[in-house]
PDB file of N, CA and C in Angstrom:
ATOM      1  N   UNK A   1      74.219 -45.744  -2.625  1.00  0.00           N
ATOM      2  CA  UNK A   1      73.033 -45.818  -3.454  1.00  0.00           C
ATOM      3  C   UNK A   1      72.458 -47.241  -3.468  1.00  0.00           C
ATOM      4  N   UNK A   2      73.421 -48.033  -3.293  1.00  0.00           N
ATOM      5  CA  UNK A   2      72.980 -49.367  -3.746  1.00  0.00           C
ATOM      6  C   UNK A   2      72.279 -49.910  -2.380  1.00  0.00           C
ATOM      7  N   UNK A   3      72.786 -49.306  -1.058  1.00  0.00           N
ATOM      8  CA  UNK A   3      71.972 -49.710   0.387  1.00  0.00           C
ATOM      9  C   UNK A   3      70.610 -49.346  -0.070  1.00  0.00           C
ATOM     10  N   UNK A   4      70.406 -48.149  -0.336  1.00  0.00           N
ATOM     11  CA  UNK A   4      69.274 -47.088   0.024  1.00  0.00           C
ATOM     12  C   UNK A   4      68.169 -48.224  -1.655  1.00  0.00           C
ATOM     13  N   UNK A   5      68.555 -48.873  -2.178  1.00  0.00           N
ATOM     14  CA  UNK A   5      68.001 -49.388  -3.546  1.00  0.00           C
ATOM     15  C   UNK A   5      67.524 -51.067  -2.680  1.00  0.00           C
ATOM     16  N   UNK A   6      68.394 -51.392  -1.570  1.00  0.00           N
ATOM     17  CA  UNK A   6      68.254 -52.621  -0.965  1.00  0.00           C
ATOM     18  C   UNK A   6      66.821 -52.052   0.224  1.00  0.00           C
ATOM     19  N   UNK A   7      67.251 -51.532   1.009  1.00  0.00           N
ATOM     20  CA  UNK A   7      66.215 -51.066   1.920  1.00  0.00           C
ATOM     21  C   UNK A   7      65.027 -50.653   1.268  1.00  0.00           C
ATOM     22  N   UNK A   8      64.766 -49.978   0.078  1.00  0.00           N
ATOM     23  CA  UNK A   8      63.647 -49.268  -0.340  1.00  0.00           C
ATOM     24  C   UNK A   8      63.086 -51.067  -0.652  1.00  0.00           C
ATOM     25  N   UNK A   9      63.632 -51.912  -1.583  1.00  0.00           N
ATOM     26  CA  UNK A   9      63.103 -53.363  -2.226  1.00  0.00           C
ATOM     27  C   UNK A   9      62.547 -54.439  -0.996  1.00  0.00           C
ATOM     28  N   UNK A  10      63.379 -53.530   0.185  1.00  0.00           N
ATOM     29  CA  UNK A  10      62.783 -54.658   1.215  1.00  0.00           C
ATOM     30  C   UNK A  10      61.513 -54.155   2.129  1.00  0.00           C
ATOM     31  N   UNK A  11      61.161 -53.194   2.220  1.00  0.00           N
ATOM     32  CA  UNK A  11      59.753 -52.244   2.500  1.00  0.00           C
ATOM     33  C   UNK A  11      58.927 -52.544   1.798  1.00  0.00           C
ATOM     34  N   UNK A  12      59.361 -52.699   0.353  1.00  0.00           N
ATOM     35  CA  UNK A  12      58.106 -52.541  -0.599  1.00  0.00           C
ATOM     36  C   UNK A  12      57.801 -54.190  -0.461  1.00  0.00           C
ATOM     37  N   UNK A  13      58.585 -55.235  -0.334  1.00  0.00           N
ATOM     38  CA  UNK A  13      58.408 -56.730  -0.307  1.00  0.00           C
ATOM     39  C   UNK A  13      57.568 -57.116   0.867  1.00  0.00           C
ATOM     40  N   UNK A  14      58.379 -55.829   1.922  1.00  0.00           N
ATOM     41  CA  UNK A  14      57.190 -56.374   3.138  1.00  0.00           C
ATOM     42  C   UNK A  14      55.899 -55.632   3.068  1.00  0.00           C
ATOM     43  N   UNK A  15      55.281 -54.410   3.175  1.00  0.00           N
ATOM     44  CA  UNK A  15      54.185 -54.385   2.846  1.00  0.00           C
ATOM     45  C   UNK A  15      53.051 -55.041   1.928  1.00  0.00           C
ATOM     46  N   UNK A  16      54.048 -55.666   0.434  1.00  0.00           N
ATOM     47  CA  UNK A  16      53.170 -56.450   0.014  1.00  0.00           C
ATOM     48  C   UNK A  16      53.078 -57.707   0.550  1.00  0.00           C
ATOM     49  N   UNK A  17      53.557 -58.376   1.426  1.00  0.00           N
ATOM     50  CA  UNK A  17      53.010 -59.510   2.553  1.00  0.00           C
ATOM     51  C   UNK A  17      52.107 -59.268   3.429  1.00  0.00           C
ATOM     52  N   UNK A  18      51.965 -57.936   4.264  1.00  0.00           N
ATOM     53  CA  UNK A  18      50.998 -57.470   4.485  1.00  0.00           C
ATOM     54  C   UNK A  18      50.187 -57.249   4.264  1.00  0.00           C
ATOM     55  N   UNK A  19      49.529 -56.791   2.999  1.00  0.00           N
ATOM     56  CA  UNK A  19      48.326 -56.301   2.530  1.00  0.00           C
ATOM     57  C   UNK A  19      48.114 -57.762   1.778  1.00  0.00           C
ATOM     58  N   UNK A  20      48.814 -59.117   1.834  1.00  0.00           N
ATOM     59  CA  UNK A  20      48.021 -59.821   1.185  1.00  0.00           C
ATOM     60  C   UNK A  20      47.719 -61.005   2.676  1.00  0.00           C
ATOM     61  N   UNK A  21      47.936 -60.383   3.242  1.00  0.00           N
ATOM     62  CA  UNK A  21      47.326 -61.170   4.879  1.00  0.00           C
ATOM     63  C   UNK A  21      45.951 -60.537   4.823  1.00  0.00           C
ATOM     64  N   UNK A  22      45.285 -59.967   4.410  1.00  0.00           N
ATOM     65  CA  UNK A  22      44.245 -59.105   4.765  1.00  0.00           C
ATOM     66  C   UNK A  22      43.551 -59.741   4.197  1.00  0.00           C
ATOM     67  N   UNK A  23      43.629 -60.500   3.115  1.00  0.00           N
ATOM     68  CA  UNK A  23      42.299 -61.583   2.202  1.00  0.00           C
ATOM     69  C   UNK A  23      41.970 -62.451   3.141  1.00  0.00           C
ATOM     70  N   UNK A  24      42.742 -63.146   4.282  1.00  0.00           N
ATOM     71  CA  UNK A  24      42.497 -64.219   5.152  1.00  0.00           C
ATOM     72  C   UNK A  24      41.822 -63.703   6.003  1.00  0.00           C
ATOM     73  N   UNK A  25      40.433 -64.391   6.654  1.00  0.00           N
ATOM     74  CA  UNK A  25      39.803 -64.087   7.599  1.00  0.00           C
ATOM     75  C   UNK A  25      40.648 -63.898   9.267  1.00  0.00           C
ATOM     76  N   UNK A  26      40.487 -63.185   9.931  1.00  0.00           N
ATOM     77  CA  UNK A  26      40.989 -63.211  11.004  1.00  0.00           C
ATOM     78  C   UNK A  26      40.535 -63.990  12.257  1.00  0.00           C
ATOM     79  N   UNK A  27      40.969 -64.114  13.328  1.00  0.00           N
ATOM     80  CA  UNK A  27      40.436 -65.222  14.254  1.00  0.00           C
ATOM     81  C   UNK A  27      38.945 -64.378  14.979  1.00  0.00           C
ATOM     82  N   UNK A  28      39.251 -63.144  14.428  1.00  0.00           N
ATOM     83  CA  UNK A  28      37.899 -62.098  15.547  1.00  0.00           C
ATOM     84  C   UNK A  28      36.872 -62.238  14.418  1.00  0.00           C
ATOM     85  N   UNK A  29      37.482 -62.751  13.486  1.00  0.00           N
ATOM     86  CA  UNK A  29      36.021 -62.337  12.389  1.00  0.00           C
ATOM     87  C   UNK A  29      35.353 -63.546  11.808  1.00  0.00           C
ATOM     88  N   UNK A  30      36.022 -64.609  12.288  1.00  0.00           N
ATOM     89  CA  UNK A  30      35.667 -66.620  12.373  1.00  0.00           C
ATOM     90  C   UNK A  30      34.920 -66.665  13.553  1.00  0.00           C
ATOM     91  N   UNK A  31      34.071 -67.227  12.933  1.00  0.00           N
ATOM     92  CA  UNK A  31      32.658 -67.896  14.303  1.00  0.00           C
ATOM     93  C   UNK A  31      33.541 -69.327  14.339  1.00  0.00           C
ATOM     94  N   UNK A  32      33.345 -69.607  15.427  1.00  0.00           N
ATOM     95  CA  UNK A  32      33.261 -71.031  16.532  1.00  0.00           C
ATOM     96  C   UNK A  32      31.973 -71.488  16.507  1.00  0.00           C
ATOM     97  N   UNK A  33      31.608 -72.664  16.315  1.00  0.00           N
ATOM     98  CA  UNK A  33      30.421 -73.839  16.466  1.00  0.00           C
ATOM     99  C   UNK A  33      31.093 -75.045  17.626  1.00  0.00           C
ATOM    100  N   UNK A  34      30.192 -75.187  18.861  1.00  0.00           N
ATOM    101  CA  UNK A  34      30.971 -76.130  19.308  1.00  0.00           C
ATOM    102  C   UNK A  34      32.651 -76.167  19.959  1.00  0.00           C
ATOM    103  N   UNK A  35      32.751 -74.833  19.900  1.00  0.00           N
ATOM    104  CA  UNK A  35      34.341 -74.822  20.277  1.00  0.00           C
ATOM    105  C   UNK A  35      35.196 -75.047  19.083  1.00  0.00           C
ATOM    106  N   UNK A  36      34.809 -75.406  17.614  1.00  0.00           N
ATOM    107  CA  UNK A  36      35.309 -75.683  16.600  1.00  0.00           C
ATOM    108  C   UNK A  36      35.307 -74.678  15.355  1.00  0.00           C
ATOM    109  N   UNK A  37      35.699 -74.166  14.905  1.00  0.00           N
ATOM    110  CA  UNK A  37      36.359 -73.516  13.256  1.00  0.00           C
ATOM    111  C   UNK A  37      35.629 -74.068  12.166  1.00  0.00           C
ATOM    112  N   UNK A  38      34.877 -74.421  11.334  1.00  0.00           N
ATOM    113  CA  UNK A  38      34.488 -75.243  10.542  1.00  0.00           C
ATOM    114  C   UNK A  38      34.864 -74.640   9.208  1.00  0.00           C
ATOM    115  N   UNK A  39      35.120 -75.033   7.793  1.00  0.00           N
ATOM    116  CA  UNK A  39      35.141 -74.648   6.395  1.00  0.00           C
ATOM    117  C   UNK A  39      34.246 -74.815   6.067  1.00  0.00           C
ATOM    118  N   UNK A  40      33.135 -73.467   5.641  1.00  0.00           N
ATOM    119  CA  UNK A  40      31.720 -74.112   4.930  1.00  0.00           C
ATOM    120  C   UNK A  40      31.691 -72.738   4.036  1.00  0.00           C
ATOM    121  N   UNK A  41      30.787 -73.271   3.522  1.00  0.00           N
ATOM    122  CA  UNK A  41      30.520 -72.768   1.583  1.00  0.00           C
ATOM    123  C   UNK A  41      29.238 -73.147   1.515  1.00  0.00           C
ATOM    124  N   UNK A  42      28.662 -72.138   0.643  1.00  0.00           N
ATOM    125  CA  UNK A  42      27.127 -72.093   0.124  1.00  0.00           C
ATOM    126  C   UNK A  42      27.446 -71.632  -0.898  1.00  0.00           C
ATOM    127  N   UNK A  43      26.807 -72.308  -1.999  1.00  0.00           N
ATOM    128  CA  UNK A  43      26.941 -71.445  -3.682  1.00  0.00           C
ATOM    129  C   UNK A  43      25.153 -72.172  -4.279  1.00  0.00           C
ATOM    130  N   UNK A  44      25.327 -71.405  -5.311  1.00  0.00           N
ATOM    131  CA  UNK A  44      24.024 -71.815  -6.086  1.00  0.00           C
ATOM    132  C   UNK A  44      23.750 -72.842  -6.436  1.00  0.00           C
ATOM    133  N   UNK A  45      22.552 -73.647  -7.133  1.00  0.00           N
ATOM    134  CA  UNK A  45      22.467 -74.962  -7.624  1.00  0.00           C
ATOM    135  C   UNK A  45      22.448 -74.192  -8.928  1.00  0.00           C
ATOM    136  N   UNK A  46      22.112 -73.637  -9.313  1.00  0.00           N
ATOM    137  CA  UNK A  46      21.792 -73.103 -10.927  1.00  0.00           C
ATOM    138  C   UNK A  46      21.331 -71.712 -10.923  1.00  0.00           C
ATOM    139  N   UNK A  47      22.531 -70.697 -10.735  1.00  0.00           N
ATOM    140  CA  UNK A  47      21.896 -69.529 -10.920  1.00  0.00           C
ATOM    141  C   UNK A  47      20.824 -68.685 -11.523  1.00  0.00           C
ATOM    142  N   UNK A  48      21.334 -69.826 -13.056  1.00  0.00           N
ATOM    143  CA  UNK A  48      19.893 -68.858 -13.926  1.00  0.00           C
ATOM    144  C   UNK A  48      18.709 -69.629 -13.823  1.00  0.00           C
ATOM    145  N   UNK A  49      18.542 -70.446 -13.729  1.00  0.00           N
ATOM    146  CA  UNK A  49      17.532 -71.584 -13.965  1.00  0.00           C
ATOM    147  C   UNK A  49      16.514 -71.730 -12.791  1.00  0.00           C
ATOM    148  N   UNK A  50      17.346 -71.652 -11.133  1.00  0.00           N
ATOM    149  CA  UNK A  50      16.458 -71.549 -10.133  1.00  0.00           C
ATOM    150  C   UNK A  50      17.614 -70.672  -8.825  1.00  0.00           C
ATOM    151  N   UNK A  51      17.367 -69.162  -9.341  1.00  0.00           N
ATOM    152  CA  UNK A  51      18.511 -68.541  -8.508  1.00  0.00           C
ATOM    153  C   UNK A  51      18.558 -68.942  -6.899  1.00  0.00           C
ATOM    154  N   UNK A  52      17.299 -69.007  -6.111  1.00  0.00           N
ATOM    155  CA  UNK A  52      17.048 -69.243  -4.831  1.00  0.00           C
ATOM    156  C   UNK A  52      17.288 -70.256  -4.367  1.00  0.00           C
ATOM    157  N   UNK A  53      17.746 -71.900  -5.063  1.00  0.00           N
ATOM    158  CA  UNK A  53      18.064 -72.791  -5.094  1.00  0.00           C
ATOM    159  C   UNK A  53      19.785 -72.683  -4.595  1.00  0.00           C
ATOM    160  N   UNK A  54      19.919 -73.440  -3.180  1.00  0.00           N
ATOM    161  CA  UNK A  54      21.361 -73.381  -2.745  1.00  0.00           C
ATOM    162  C   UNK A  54      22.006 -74.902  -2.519  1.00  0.00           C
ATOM    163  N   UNK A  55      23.066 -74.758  -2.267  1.00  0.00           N
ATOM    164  CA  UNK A  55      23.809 -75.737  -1.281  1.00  0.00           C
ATOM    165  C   UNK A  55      24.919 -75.923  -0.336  1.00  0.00           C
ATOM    166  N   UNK A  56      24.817 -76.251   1.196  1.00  0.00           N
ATOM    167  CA  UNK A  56      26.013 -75.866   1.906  1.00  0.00           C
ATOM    168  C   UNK A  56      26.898 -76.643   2.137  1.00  0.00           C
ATOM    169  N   UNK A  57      27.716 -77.052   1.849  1.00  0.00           N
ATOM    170  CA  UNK A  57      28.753 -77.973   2.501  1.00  0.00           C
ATOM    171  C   UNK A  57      30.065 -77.599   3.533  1.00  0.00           C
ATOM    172  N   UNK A  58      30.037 -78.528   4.810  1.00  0.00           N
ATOM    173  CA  UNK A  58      30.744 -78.121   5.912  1.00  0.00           C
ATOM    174  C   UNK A  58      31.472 -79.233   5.975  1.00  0.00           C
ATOM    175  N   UNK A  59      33.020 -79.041   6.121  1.00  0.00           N
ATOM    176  CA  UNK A  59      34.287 -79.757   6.174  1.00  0.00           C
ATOM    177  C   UNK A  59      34.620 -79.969   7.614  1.00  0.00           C
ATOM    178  N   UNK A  60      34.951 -81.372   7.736  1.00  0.00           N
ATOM    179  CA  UNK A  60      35.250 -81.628   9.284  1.00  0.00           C
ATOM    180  C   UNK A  60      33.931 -81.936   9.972  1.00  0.00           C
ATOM    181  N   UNK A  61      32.983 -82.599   9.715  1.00  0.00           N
ATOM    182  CA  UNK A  61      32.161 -83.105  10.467  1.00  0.00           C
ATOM    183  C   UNK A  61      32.172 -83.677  11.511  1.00  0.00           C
ATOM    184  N   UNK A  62      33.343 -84.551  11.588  1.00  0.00           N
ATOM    185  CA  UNK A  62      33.764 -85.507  12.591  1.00  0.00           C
ATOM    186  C   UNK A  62      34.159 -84.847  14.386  1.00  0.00           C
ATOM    187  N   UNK A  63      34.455 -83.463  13.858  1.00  0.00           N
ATOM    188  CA  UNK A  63      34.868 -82.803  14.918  1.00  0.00           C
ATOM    189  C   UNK A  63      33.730 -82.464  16.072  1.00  0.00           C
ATOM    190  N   UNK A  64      32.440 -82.479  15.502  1.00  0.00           N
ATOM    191  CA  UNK A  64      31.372 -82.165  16.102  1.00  0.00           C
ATOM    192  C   UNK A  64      30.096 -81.748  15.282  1.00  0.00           C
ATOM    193  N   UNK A  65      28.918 -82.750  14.958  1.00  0.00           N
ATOM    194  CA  UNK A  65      28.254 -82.997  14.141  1.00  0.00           C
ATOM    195  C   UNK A  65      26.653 -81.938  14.546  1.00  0.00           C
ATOM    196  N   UNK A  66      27.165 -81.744  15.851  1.00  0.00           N
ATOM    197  CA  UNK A  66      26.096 -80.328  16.422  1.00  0.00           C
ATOM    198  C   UNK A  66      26.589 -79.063  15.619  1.00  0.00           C
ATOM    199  N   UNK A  67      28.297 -79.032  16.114  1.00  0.00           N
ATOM    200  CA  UNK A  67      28.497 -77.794  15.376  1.00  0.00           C
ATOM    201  C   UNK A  67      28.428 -77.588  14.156  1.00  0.00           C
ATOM    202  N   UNK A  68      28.947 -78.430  13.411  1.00  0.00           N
ATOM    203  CA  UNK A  68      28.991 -79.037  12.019  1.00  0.00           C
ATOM    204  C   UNK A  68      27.560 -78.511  11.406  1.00  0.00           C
ATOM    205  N   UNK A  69      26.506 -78.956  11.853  1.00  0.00           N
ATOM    206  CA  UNK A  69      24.633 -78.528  11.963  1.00  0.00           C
ATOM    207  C   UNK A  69      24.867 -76.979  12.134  1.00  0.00           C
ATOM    208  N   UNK A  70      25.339 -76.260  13.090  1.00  0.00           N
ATOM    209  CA  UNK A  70      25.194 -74.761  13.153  1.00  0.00           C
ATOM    210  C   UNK A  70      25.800 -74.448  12.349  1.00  0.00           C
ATOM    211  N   UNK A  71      26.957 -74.565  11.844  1.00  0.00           N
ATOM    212  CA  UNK A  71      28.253 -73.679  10.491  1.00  0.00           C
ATOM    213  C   UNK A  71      27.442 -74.135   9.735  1.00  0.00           C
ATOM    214  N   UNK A  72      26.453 -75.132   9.018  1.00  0.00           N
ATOM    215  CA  UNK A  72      25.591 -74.673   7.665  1.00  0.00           C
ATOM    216  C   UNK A  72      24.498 -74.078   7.955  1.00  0.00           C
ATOM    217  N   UNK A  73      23.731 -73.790   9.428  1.00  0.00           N
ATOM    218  CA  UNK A  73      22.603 -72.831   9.203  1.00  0.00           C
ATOM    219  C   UNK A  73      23.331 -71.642   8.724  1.00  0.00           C
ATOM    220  N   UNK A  74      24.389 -71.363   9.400  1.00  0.00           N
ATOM    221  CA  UNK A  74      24.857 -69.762   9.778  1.00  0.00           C
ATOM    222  C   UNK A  74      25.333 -69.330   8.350  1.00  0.00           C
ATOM    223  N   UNK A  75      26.156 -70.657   7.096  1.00  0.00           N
ATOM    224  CA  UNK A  75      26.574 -70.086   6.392  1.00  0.00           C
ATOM    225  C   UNK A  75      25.179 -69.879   5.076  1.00  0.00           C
ATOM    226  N   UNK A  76      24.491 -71.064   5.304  1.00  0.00           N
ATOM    227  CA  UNK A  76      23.222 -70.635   4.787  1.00  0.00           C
ATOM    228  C   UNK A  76      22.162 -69.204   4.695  1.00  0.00           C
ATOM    229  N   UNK A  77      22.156 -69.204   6.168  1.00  0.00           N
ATOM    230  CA  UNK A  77      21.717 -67.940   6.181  1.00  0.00           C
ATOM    231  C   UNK A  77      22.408 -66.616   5.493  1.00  0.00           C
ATOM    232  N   UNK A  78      23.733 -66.956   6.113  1.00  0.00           N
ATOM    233  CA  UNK A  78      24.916 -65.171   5.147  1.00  0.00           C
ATOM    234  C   UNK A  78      24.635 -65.941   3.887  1.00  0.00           C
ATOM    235  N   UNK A  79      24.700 -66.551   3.210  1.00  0.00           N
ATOM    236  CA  UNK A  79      24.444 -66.985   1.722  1.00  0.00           C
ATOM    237  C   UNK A  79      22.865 -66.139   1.265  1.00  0.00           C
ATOM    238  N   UNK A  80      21.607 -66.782   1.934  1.00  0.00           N
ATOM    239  CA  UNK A  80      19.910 -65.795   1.797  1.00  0.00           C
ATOM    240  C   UNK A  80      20.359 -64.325   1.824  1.00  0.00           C
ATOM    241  N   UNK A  81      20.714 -64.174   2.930  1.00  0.00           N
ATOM    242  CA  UNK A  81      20.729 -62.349   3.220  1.00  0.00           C
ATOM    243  C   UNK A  81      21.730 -61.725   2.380  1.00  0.00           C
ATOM    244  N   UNK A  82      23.046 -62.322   2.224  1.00  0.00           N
ATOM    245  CA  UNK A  82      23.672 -61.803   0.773  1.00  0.00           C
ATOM    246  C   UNK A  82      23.189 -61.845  -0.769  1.00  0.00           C
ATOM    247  N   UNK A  83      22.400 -62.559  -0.506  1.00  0.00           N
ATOM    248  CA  UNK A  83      21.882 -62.623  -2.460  1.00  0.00           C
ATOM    249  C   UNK A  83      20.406 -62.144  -2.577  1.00  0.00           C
ATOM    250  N   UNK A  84      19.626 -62.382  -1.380  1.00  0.00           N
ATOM    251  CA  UNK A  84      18.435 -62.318  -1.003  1.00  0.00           C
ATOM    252  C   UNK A  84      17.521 -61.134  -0.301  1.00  0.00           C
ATOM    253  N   UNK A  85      18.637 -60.764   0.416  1.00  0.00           N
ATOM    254  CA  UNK A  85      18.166 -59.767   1.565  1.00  0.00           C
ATOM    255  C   UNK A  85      17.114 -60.097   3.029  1.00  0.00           C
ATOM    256  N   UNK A  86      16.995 -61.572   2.765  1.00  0.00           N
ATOM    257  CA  UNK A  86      16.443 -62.334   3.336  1.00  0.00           C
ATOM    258  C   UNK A  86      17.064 -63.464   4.356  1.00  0.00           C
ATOM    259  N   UNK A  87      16.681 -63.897   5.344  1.00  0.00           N
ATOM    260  CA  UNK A  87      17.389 -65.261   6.785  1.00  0.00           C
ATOM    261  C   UNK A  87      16.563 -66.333   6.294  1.00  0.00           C
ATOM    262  N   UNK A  88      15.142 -65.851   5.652  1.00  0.00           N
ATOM    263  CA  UNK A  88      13.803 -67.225   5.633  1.00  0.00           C
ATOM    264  C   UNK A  88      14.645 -68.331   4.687  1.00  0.00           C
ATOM    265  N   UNK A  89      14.470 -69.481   5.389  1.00  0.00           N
ATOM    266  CA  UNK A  89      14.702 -70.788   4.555  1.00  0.00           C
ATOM    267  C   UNK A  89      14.266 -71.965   4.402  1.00  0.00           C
ATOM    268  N   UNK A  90      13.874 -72.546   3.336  1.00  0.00           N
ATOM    269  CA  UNK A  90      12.890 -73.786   3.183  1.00  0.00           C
ATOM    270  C   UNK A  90      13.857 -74.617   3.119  1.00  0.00           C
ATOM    271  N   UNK A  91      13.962 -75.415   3.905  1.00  0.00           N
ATOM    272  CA  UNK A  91      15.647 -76.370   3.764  1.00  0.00           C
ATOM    273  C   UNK A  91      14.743 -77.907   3.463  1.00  0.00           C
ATOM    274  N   UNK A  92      15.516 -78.394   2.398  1.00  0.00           N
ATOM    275  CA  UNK A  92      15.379 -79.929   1.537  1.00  0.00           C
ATOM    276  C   UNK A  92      15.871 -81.030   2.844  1.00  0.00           C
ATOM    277  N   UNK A  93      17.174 -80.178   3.378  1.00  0.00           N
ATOM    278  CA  UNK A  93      17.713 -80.984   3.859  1.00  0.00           C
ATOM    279  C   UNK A  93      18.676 -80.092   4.720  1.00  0.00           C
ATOM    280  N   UNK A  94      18.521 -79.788   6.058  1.00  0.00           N
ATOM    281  CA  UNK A  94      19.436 -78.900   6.876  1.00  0.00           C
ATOM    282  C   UNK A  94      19.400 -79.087   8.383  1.00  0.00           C
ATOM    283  N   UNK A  95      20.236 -78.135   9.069  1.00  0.00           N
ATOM    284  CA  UNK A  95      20.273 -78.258  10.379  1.00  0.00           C
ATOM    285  C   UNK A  95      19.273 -78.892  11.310  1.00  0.00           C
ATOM    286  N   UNK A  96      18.182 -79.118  11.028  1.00  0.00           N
ATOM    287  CA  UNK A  96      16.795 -79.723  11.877  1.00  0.00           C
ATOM    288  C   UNK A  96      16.620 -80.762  11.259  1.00  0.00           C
ATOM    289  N   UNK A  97      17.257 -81.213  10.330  1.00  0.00           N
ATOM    290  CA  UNK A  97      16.900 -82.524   9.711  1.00  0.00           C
ATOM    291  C   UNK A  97      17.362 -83.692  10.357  1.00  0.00           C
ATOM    292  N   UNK A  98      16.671 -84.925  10.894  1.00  0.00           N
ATOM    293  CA  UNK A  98      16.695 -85.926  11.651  1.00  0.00           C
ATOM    294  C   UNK A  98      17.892 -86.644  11.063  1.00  0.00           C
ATOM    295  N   UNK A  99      19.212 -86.679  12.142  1.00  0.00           N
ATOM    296  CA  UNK A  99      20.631 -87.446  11.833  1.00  0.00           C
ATOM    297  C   UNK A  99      20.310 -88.185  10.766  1.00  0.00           C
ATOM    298  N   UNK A 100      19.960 -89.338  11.089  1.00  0.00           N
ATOM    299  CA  UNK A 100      19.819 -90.269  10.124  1.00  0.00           C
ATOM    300  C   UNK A 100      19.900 -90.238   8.819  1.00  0.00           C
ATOM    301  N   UNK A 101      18.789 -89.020   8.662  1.00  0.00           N
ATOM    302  CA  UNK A 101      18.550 -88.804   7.040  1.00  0.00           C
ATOM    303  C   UNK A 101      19.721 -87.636   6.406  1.00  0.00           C
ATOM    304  N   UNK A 102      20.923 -86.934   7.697  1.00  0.00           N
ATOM    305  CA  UNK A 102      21.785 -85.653   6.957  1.00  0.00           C
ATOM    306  C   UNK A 102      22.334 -86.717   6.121  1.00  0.00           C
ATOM    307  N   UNK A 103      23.292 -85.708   5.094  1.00  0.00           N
ATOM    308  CA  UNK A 103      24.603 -86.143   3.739  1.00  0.00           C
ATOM    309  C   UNK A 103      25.196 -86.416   4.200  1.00  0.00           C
ATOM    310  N   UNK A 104      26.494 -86.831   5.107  1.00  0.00           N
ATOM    311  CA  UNK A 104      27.434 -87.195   5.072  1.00  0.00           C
ATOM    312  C   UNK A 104      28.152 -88.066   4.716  1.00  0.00           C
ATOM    313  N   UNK A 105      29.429 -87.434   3.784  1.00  0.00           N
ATOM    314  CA  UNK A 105      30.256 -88.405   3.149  1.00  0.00           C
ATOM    315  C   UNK A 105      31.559 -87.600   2.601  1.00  0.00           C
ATOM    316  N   UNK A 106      32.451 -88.452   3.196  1.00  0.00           N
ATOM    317  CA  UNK A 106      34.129 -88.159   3.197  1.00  0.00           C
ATOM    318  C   UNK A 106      34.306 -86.892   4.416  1.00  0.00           C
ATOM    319  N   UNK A 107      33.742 -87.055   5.490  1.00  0.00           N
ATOM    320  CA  UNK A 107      34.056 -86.123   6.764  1.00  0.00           C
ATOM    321  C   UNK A 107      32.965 -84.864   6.049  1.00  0.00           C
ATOM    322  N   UNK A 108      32.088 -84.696   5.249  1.00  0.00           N
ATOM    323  CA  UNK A 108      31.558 -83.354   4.443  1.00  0.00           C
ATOM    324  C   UNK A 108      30.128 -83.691   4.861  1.00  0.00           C
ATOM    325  N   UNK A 109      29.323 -82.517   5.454  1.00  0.00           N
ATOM    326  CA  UNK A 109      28.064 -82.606   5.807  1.00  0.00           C
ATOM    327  C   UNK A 109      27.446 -81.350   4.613  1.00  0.00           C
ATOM    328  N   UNK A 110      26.164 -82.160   3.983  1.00  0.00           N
ATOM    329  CA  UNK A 110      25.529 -81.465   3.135  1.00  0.00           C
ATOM    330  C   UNK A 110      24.221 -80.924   3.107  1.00  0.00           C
ATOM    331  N   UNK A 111      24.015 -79.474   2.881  1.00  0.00           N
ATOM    332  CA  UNK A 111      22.461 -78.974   3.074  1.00  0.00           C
ATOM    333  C   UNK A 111      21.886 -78.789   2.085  1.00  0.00           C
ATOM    334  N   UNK A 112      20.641 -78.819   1.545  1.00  0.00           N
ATOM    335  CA  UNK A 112      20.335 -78.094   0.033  1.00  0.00           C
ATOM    336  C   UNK A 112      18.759 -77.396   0.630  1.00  0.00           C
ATOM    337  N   UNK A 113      18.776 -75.870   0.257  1.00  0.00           N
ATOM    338  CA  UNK A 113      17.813 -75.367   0.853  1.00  0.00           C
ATOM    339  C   UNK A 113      17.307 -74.081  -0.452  1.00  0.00           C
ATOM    340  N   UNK A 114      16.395 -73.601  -0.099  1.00  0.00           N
ATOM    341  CA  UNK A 114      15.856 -72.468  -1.193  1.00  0.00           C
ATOM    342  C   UNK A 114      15.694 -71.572  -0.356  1.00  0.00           C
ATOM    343  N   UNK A 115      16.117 -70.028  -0.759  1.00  0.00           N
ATOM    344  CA  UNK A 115      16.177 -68.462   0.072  1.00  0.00           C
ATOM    345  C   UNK A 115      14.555 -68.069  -0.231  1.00  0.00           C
ATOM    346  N   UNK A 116      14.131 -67.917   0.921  1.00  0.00           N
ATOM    347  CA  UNK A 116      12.854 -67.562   0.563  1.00  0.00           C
ATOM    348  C   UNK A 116      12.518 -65.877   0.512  1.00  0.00           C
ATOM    349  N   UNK A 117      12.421 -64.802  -0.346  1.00  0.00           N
ATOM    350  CA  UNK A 117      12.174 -64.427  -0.530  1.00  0.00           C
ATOM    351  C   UNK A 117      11.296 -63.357  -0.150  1.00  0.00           C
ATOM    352  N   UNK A 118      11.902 -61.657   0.912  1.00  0.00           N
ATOM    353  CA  UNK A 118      11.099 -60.638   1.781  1.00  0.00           C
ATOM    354  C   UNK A 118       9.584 -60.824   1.498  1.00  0.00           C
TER     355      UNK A 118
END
């Protein structure tokens, strides 16, 4: 009884390792910029106040500052079309914006753009 109480505790331990691998993106479902992986995030500036109002920040700049430029259009854009239903974007400050003038600071490249609206 006491095997069959060990084997059942060790099935149930491993499936729940399994099903919590499934929150992590997979390598087929991660875009490449540049040959590179990037960490980027888009969230609101003020949901209630000016919902269409965003900002993207992309980790690892250093790796490639082209790609770095594509992982915040791309996450910009899934940010518009998820909240928006919309790709259109009036960017403050984004991917076409002349080097000189992008955010960067502490390896972090920064966009701030507004979802424009079907």
């Amino acid at each position: 009884m006491a095997k069959h109480t060990y084997v059942t505790a060790m099935i149930l331990a491993g499936s729940l390792l399994v099903t919590a691998c499934g929150n992590a993106p997979s390598k087929a479902t991660r875009v490449a910029f540049d040959g590179v992986f990037f960490r980027a995030s888009a969230k609101h500036v003020n949901k209630k106040a000016a919902p269409t109002e965003f900002t993207v920040t992309v980790n690892g700049v250093s790796q490639s500052l082209d790609g770095a430029r594509e992982a915040g259009r791309y996450e910009g854009i899934k940010f518009c079309i998820d909240n928006f239903g919309s790709s259109r974007i009036a960017w403050k400050v984004g991917p076409d914006t002349e080097p000189q003038k992008l955010r960067i600071e502490n390896d972090k490249l920064n966009f701030a753009g507004t979802c424009q609206r079907p």
